[in-house]
Every structure is written in structure tokens, then in C-alpha cells.
C-alpha atoms as a PDB file:
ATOM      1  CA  UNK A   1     -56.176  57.595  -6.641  1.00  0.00           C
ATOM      2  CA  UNK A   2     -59.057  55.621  -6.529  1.00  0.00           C
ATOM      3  CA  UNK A   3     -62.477  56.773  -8.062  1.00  0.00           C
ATOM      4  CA  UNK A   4     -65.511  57.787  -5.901  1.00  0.00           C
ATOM      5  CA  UNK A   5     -68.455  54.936  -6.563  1.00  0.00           C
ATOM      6  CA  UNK A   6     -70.862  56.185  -8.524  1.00  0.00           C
ATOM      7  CA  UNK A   7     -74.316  56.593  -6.489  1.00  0.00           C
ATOM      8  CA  UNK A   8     -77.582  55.114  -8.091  1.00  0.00           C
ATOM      9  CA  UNK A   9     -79.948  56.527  -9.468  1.00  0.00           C
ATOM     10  CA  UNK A  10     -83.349  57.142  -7.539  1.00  0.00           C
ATOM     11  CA  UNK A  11     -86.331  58.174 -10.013  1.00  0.00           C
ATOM     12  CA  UNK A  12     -87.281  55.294 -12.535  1.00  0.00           C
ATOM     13  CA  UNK A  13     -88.987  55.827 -15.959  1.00  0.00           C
ATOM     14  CA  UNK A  14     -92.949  57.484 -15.326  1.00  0.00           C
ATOM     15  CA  UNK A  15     -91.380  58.794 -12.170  1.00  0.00           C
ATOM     16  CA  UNK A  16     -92.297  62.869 -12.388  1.00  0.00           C
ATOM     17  CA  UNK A  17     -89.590  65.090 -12.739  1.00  0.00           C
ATOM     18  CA  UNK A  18     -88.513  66.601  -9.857  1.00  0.00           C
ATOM     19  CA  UNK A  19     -89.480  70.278 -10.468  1.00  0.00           C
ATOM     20  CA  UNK A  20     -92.098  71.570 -12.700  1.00  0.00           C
ATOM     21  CA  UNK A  21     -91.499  75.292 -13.987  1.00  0.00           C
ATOM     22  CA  UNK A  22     -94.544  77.386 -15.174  1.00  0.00           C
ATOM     23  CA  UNK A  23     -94.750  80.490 -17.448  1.00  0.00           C
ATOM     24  CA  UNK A  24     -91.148  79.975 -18.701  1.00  0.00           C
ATOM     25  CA  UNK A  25     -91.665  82.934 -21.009  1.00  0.00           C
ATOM     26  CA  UNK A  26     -93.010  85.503 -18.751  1.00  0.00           C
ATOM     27  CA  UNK A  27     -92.642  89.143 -18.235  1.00  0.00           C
ATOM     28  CA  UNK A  28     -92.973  90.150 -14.695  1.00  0.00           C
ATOM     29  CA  UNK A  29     -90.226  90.461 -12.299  1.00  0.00           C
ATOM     30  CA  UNK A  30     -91.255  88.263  -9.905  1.00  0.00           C
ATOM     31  CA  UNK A  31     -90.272  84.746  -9.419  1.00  0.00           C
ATOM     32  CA  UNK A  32     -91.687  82.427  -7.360  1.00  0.00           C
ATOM     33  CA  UNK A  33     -90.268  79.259  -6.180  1.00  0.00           C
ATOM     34  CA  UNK A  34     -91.641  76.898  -4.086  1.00  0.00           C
ATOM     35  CA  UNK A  35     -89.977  73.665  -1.973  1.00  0.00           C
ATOM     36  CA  UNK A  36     -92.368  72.053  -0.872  1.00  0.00           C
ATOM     37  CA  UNK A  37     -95.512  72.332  -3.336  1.00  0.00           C
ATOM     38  CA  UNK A  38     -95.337  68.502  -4.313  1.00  0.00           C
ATOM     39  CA  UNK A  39     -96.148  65.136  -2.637  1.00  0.00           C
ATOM     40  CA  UNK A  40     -94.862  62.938  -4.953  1.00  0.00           C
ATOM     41  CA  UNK A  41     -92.755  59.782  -3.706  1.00  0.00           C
ATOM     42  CA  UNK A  42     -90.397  57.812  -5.873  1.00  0.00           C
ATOM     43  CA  UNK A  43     -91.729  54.345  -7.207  1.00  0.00           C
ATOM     44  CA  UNK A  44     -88.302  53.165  -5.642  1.00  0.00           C
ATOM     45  CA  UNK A  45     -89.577  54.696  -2.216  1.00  0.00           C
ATOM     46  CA  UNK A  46     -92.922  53.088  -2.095  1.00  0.00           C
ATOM     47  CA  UNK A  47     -95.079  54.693   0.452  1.00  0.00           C
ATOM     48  CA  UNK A  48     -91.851  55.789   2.866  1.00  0.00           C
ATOM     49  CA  UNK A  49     -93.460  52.771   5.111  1.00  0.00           C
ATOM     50  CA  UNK A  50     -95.671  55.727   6.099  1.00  0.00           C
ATOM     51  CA  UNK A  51     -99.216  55.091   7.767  1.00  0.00           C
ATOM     52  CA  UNK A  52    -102.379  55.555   4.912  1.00  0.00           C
ATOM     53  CA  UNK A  53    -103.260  59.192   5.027  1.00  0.00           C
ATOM     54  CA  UNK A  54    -100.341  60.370   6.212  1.00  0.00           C
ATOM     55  CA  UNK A  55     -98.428  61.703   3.314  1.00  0.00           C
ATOM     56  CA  UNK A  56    -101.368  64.201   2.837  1.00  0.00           C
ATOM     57  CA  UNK A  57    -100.992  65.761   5.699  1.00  0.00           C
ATOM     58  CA  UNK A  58     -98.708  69.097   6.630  1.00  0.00           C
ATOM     59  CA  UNK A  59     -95.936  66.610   6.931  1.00  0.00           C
ATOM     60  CA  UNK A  60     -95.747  65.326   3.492  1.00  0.00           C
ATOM     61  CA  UNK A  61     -96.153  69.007   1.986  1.00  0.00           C
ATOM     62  CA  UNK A  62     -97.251  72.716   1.955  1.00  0.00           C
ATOM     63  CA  UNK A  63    -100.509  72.225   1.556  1.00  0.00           C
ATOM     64  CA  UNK A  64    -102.918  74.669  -1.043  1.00  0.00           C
ATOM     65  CA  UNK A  65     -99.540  76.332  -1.783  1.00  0.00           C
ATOM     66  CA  UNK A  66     -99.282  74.774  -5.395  1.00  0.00           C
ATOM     67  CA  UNK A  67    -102.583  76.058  -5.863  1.00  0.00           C
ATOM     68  CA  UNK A  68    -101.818  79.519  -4.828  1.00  0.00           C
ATOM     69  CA  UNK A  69     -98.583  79.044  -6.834  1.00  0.00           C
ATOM     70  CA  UNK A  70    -100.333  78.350 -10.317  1.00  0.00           C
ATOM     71  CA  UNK A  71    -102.715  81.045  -9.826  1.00  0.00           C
ATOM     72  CA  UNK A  72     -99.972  83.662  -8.798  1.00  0.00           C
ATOM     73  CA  UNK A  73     -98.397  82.466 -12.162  1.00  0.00           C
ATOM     74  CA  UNK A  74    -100.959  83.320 -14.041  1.00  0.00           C
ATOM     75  CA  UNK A  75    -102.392  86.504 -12.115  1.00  0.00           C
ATOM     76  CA  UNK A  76     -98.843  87.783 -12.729  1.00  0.00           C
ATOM     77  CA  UNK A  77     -97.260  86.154 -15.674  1.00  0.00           C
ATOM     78  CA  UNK A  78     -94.651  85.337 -13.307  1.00  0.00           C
ATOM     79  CA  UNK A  79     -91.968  82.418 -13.824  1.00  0.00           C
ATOM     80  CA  UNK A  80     -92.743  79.916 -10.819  1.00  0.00           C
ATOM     81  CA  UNK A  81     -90.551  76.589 -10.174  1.00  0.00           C
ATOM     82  CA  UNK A  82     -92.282  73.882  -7.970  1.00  0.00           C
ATOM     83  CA  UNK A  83     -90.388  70.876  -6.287  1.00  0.00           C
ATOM     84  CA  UNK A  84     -92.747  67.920  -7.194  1.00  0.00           C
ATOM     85  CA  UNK A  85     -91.390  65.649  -4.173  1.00  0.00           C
ATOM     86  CA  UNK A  86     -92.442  65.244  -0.736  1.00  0.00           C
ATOM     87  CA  UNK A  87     -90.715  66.950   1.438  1.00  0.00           C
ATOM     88  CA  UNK A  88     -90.194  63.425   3.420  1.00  0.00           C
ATOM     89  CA  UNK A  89     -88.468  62.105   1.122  1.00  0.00           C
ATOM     90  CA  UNK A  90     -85.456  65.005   0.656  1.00  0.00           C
ATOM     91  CA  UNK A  91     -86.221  68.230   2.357  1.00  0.00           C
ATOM     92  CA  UNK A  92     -85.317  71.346  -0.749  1.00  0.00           C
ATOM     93  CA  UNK A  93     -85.326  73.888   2.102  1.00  0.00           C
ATOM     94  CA  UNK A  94     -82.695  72.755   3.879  1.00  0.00           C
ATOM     95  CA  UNK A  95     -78.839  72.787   3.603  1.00  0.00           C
ATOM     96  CA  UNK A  96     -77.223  69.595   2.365  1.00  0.00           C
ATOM     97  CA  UNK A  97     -75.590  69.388   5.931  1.00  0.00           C
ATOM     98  CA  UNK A  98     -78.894  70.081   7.712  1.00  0.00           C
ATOM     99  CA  UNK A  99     -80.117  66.582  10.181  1.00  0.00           C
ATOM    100  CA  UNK A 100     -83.201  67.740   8.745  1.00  0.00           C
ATOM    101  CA  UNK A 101     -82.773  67.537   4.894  1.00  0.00           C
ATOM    102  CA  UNK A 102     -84.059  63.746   5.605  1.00  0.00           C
ATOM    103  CA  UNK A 103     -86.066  63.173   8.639  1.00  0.00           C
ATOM    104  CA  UNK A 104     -86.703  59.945  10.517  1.00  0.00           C
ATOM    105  CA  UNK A 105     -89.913  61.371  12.292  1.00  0.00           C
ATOM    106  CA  UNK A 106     -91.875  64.359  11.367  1.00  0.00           C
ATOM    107  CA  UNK A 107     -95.029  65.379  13.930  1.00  0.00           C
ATOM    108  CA  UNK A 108     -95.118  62.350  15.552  1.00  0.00           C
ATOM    109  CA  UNK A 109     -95.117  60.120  12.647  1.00  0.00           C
ATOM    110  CA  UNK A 110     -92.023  58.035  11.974  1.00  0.00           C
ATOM    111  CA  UNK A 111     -90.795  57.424   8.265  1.00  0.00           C
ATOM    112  CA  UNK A 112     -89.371  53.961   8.456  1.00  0.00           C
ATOM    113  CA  UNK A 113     -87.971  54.615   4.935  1.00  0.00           C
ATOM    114  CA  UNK A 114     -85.983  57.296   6.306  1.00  0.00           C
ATOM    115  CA  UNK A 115     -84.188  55.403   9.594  1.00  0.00           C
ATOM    116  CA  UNK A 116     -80.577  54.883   9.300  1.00  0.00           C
ATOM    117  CA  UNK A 117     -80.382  55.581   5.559  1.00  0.00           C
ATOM    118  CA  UNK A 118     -76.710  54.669   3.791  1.00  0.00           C
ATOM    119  CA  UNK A 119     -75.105  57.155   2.516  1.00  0.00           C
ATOM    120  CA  UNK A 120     -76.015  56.458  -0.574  1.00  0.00           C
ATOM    121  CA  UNK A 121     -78.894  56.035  -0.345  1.00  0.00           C
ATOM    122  CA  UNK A 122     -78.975  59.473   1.042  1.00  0.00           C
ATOM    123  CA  UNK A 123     -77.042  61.048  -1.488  1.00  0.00           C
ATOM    124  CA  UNK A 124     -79.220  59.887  -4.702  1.00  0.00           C
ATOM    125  CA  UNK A 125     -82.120  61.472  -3.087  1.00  0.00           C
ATOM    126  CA  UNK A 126     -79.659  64.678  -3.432  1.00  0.00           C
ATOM    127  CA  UNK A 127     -78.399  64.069  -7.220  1.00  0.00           C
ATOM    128  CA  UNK A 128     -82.403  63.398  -8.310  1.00  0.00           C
ATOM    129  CA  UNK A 129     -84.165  65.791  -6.835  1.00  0.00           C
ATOM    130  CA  UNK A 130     -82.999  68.624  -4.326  1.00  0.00           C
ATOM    131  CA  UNK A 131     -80.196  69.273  -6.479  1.00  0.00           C
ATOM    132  CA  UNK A 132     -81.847  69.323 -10.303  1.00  0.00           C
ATOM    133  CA  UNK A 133     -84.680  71.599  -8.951  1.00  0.00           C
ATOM    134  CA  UNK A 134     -82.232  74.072  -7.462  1.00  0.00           C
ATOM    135  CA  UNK A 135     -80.179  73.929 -10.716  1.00  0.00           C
ATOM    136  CA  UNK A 136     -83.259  75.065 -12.708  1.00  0.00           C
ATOM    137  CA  UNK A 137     -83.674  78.216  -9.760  1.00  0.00           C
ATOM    138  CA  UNK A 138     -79.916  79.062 -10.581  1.00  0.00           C
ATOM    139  CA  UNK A 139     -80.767  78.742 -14.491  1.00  0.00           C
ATOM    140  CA  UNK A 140     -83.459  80.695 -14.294  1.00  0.00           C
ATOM    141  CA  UNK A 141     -81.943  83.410 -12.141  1.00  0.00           C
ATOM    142  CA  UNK A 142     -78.474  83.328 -14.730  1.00  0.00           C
ATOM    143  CA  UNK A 143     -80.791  84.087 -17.365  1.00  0.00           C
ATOM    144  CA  UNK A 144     -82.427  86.642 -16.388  1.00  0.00           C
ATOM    145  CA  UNK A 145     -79.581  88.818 -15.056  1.00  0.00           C
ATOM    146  CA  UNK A 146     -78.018  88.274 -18.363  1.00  0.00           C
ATOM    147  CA  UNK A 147     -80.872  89.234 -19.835  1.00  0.00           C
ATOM    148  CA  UNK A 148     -80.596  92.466 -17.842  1.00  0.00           C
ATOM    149  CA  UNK A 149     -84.037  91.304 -16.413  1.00  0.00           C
ATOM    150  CA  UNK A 150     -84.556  92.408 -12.459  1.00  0.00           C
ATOM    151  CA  UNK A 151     -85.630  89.830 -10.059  1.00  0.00           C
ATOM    152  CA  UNK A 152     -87.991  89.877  -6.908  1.00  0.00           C
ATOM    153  CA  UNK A 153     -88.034  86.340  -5.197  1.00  0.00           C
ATOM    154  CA  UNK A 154     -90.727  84.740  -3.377  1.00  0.00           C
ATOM    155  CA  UNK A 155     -90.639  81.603  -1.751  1.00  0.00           C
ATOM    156  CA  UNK A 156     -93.644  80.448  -1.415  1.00  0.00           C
ATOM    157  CA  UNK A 157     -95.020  78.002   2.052  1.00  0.00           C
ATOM    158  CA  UNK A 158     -97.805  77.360   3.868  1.00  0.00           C
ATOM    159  CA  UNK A 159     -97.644  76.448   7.952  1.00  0.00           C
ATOM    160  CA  UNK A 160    -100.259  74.046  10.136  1.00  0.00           C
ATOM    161  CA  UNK A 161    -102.786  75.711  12.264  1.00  0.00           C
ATOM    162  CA  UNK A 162    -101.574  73.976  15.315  1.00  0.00           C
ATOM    163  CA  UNK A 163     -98.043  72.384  16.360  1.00  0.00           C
ATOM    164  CA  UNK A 164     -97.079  70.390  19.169  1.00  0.00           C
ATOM    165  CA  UNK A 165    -100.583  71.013  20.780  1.00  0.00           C
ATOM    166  CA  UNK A 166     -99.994  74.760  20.288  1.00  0.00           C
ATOM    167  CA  UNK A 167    -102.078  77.031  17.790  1.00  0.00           C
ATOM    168  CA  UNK A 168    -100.909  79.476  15.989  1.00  0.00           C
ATOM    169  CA  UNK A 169    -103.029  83.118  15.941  1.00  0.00           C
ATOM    170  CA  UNK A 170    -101.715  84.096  12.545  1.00  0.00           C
ATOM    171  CA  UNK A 171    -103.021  84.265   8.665  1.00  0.00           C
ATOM    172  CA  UNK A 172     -99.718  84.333   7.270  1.00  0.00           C
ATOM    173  CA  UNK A 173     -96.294  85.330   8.041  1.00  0.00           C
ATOM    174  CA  UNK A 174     -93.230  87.471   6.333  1.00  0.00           C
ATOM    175  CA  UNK A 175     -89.752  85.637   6.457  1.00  0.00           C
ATOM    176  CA  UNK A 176     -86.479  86.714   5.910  1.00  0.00           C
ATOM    177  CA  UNK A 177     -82.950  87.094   7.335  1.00  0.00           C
ATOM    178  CA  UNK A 178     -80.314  89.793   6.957  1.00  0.00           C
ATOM    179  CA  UNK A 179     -82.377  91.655   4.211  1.00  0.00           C
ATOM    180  CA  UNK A 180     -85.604  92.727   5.522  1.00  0.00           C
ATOM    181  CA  UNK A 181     -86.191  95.632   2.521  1.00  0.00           C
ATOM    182  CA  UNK A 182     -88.961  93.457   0.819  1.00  0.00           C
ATOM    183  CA  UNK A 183     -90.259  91.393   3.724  1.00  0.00           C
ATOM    184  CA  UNK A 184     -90.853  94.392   5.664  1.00  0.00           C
ATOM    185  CA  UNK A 185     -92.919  96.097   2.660  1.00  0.00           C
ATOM    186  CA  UNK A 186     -94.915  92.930   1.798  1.00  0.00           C
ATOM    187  CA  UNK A 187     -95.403  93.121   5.733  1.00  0.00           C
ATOM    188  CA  UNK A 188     -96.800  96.412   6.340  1.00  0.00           C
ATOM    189  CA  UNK A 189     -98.722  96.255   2.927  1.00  0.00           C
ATOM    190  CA  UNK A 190    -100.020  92.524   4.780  1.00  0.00           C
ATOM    191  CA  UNK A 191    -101.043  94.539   7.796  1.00  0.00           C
ATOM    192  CA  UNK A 192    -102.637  97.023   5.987  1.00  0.00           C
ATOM    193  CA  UNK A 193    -105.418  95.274   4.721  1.00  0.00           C
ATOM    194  CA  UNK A 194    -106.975  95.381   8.213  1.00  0.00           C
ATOM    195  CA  UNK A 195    -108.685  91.731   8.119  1.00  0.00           C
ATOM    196  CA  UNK A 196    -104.864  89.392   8.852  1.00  0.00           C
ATOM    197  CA  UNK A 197    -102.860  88.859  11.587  1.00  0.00           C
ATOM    198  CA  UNK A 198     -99.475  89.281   9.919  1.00  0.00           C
ATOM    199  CA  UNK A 199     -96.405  87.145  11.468  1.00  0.00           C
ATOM    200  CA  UNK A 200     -93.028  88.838  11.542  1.00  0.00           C
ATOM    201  CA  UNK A 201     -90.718  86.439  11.259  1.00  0.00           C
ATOM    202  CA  UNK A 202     -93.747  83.867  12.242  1.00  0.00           C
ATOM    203  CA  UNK A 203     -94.117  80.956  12.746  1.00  0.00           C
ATOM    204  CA  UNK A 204     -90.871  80.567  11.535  1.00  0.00           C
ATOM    205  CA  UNK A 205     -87.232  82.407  10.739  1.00  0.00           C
ATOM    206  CA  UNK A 206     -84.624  82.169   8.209  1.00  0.00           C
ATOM    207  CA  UNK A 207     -81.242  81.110   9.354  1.00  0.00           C
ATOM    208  CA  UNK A 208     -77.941  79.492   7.235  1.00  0.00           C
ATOM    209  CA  UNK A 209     -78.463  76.735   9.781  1.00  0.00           C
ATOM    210  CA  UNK A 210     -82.707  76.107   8.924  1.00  0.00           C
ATOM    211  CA  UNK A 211     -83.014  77.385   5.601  1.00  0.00           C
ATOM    212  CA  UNK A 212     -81.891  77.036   1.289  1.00  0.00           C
ATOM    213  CA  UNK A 213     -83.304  78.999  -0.820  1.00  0.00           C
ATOM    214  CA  UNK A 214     -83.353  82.131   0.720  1.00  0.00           C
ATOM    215  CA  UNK A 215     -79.716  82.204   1.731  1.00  0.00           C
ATOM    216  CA  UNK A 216     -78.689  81.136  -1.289  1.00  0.00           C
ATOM    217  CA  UNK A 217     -81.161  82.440  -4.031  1.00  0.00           C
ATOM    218  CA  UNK A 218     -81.763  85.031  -2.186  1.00  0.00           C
ATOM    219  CA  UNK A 219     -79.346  86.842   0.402  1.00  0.00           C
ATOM    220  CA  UNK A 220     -76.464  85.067  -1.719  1.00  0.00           C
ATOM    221  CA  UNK A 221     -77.402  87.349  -4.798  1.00  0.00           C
ATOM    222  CA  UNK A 222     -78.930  90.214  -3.233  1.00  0.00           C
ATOM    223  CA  UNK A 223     -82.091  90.032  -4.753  1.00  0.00           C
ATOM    224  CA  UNK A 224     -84.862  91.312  -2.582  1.00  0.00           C
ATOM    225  CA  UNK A 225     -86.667  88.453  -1.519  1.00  0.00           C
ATOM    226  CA  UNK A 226     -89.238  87.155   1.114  1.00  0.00           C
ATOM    227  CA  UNK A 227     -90.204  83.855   2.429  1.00  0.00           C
ATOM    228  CA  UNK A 228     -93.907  84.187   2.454  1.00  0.00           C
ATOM    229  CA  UNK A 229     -96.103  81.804   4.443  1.00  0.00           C
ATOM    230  CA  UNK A 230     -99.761  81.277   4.591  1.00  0.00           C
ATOM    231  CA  UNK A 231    -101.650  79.240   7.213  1.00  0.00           C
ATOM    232  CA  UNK A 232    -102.720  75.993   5.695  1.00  0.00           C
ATOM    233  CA  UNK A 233    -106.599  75.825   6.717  1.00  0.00           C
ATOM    234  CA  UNK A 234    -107.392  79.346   4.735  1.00  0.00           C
ATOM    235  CA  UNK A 235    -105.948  77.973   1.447  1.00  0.00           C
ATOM    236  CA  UNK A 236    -107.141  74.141   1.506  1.00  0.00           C
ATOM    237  CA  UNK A 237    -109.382  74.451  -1.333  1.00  0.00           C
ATOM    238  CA  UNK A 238    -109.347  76.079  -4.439  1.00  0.00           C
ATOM    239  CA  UNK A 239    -111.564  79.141  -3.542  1.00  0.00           C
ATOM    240  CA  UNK A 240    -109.243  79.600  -0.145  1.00  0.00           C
ATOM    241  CA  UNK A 241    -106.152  79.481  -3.003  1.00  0.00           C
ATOM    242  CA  UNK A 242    -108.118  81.945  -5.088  1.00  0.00           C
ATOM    243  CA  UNK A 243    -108.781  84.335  -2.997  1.00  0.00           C
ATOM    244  CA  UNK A 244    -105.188  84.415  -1.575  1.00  0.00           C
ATOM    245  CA  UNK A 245    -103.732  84.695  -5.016  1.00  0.00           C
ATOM    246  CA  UNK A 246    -105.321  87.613  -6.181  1.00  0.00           C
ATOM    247  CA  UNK A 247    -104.917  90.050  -2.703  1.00  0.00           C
ATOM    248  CA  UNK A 248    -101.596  88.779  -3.380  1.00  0.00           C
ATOM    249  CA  UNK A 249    -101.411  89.640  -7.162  1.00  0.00           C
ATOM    250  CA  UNK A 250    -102.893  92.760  -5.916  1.00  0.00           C
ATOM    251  CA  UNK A 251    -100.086  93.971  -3.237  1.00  0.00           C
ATOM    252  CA  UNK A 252     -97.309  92.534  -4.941  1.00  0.00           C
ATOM    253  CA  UNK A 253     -98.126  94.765  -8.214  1.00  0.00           C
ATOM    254  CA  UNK A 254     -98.483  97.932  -5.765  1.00  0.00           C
ATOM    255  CA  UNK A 255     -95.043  96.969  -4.557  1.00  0.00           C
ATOM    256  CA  UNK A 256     -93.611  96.325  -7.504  1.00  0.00           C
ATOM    257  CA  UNK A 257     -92.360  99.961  -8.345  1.00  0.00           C
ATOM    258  CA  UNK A 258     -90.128 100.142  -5.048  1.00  0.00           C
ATOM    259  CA  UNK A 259     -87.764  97.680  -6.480  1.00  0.00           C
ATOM    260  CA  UNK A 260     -88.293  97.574  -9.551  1.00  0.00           C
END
């Protein structure tokens, strides 16, 4: 039988590593994760061919959501894991099967890099990054169980005001799939604050088809868990981020006790 080639390697020494985990040794139950916090590009990649400017914007990344992220971390003392890569470059929300996990055009924008990739070219974008940051979700998840530590999961996002000429009324918005138990407490507990319009299941849904993390992490362990995502303009700077963190610190610790 003949041996499968192996596929090179993608990142290059001073390349960052392709997640970054923060608060490894802390106490709270929740966990945050989140897919699409980085920008980063390999050297190998160059600039994806893309025009200046545009890796920054909602293409390349979530944006504010690292921000909100560390802050969440530390409001908390809550493990977080974020993917350091642009989104562009491998997609670590999508199944390996997805035509999405690498896109040719995102927006409008095309990402010559991307157009008719080889396969293995496509598949050390996998090894490098999409599947060492997921590794170091399912580490982090083994250990805890074993440690007879309970888990509530948050993936963290952040959406564009506007798509495809449309825009979109809401603050934030509660995802989730077959398990609704914690999406539809963060929800209500969202609603309740009187000042946000609260998506339900907007602007987006979790399917096997669309979505990672949540289906597997998630719904594949029965954790509770919620895709939570925040509209991009209200968390673009660091007081936007600041502010978000601690209402969220806030509900999250008055929810805490339901599954907990």
C-alpha cells in the first residue's frame, strides 16, 4: 500500500501560534472560545492578494470580540481560547467539509490567495491552524470533566451592522441549535435589561451544515452552551468592549446557579 504524501507545513518560525489560551488556571465554569478573534495571516500567505484595508474589516475577523474576550477572562477568571488567524485564511467555525471553511470571495471582496487552492494546499491550512486550536478546546474540555469540573460554553462573535445593503436592527443575538436551555436564559436575561434588541437565533443560526464548535464542543458533549453575538459597531473600541464585558460578567454570574 502506498503511503499518503505528507502535506507541508504552513506557519514558519515568528509565525504566531494559532490559538492563544488565557487564564489557564482559572476557577469559574465558564469557558469561552472564540473562532474568529484573530487577523493574523501566515508569512507564507502574504497579504491573501487582498486589497490594503481589507483584512481589517468584518471579513478578515470578529471585530472588538478579542477585546470583549480578554476582559470577560478577567471579569470572570474564566479559561478563554482565541484562534489567532483570519478567518480568510481557514474558517474555525466551519466543518472540514463546509465550501466555506476557505472562501474565494467574502462581501464582495475576492481573496486571490484562496481561488482554486490544491488540495494541499488546503489541507495544511487544516493541520496548522483549525485543527491545533480545536485540539486545545478538546484538551481543555477533557480536563476539566476529569477534573470533575462543570462546563458552560460560550462562543464568542461579533456580526456587521449592515449586509448585502441590508441593516440589521439588533445589539446582539443568542445562537444555538437543538439545546436552547442556556441560549434561551442568556436571552431573556438579554431582554431584560430593557435598553437591547435581543436576536433569537439572529442574524444567524447554528446548523451541522454552517457551524463547528457548537455542534461539536457543544451539542456533541451536552454542555449547555450558546453562541453569543454582538453587533460590531457597539464594541469597536475599548470602552464599547468594556462596557459589554462587564453587563456580561454581570448576567452570566446571575445565571450561573441554574447550571451550575
Amino acid at each position: 500500500m502506498r503511503p499518503e504524501p505528507e502535506v507541508p507545513g504552513l506557519l514558519l518560525a515568528g509565525d504566531p501560534p494559532p490559538f492563544e489560551l488565557l487564564n489557564p488556571h482559572g476557577a469559574s465554569p465558564w469557558l469561552f472560545t472564540a473562532d474568529h478573534a484573530g487577523q493574523a495571516v501566515p508569512r507564507a500567505l502574504g497579504d491573501l492578494g487582498l486589497p490594503p484595508g481589507e483584512i481589517d474589516r468584518h471579513i478578515g475577523w470578529d471585530i472588538g470580540i478579542a477585546g470583549v474576550a480578554r476582559r470577560l477572562a478577567a471579569e470572570l477568571d474564566a479559561w478563554t481560547i482565541l484562534q489567532t488567524y483570519s478567518r480568510l485564511v481557514v474558517d474555525c467555525n466551519r466543518p472540514l467539509e463546509s465550501p466555506t471553511l476557505i472562501v474565494e470571495a467574502s462581501d464582495g471582496t475576492a481573496v486571490p490567495a484562496n481561488a482554486a487552492l490544491p488540495a494541499q494546499a488546503r489541507a495544511a491550512r487544516v493541520l496548522d491552524i483549525f485543527l491545533p486550536y480545536h485540539a486545545r478546546i478538546v484538551q481543555a474540555l477533557d480536563l476539566r470533566q476529569a477534573h470533575g469540573r462543570p462546563t458552560l460554553l460560550v462562543t464568542l462573535h461579533s456580526f456587521t451592522p449592515a449586509m448585502a445593503g441590508a441593516a440589521r436592527p439588533w445589539h446582539c443575538g443568542v445562537l444555538y441549535h437543538r439545546d436552547a436551555r442556556l441560549a434561551h436564559a442568556l436571552r431573556d436575561a438579554l431582554q431584560a435589561e430593557g435598553d437591547l434588541v435581543v436576536g433569537d437565533n439572529q442574524p444567524y443560526s447554528v446548523s451541522d451544515s454552517s457551524d463547528y464548535a457548537i455542534p461539536v464542543h457543544g451539542e456533541g458533549r451536552g454542555l449547555p452552551h450558546v453562541e453569543l453575538e454582538i453587533r460590531q459597531d457597539l464594541i469597536a473600541d475599548a470602552d464599547g468592549q468594556a462596557a459589554w464585558a462587564r453587563r456580561l460578567a454581570r448576567l452570566f454570574r446571575a445565571l450561573q446557579p441554574r447550571f451550575v
